[in-house]
Protein backbone atom coordinates (compact mmCIF):
# COMPACT_ATOMS: atom_id res chain seq x y z
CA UNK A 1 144.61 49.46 52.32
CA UNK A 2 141.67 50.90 54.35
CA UNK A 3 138.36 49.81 53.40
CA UNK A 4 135.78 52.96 52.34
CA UNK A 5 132.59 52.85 53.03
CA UNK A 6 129.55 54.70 51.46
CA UNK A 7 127.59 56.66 54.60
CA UNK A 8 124.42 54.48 53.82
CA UNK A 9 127.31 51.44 55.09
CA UNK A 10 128.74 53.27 57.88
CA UNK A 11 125.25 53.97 59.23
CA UNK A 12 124.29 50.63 59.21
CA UNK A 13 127.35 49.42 60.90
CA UNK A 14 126.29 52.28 63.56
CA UNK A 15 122.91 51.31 63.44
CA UNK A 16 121.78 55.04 62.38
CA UNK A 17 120.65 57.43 59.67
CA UNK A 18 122.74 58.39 57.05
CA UNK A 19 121.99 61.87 58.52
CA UNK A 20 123.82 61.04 61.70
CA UNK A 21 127.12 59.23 59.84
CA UNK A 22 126.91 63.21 58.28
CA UNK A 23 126.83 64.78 61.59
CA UNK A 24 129.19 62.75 63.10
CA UNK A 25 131.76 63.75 60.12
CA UNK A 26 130.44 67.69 60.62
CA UNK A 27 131.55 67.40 64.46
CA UNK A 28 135.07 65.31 63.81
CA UNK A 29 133.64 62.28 65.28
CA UNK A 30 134.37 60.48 62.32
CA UNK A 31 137.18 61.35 59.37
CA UNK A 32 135.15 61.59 56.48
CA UNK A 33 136.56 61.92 52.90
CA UNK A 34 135.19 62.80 49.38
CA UNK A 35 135.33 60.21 46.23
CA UNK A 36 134.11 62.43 43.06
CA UNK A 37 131.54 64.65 45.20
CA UNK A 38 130.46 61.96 47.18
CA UNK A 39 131.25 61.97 50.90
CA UNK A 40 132.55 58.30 52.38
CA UNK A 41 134.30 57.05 56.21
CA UNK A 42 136.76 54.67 56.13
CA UNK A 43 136.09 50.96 58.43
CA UNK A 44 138.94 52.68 60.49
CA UNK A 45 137.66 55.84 61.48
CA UNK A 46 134.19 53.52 62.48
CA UNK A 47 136.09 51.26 64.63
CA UNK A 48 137.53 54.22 66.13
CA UNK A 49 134.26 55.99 66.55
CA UNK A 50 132.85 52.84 68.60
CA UNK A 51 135.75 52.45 70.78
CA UNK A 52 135.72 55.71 72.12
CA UNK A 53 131.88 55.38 72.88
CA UNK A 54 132.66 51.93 73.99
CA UNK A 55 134.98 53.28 76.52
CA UNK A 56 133.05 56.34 77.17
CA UNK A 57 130.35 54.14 78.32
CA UNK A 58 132.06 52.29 80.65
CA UNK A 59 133.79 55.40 82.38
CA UNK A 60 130.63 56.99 82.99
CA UNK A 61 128.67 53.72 84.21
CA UNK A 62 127.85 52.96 87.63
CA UNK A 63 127.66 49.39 86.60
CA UNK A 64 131.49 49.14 85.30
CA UNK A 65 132.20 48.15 88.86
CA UNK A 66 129.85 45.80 89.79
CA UNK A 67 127.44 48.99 91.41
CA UNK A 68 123.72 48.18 91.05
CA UNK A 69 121.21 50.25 92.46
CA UNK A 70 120.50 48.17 95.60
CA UNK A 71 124.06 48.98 96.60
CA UNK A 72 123.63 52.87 96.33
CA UNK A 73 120.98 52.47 99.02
């Protein structure tokens, strides 16, 4: 069973507002659910979510390599 989380949880995991957890449902960043009107992520869809920026990071850095900014010059 997936743990739920309440979006004042999820942004702390995050280390954001619950405003952001929102937008991040909004855009399909994260799969957000409703429990009796009120809106909550699963720890899944979080882990997900920090994955993909983990990896997104480390595409799109110069450092990922080993490439500082000495050796661009």
């Amino acid at each position: 069973m997936k743990k739920i989380l309440q979006l004042s949880e999820a942004a702390e995991l995050l280390r954001t507002s619950s405003r952001t957890v929102r937008r991040l449902i909004d855009d399909g960043e994260l799969e957000g659910l409703k429990v009796r009107g009120g809106c909550r992520v699963t720890t899944a869809s979080v882990d997900a979510y920090i994955m993909r920026q983990v990896l997104k990071f480390t595409e799109e850095s110069p450092y990922r390599f080993g490439v500082t900014d000495r050796d661009r010059s």
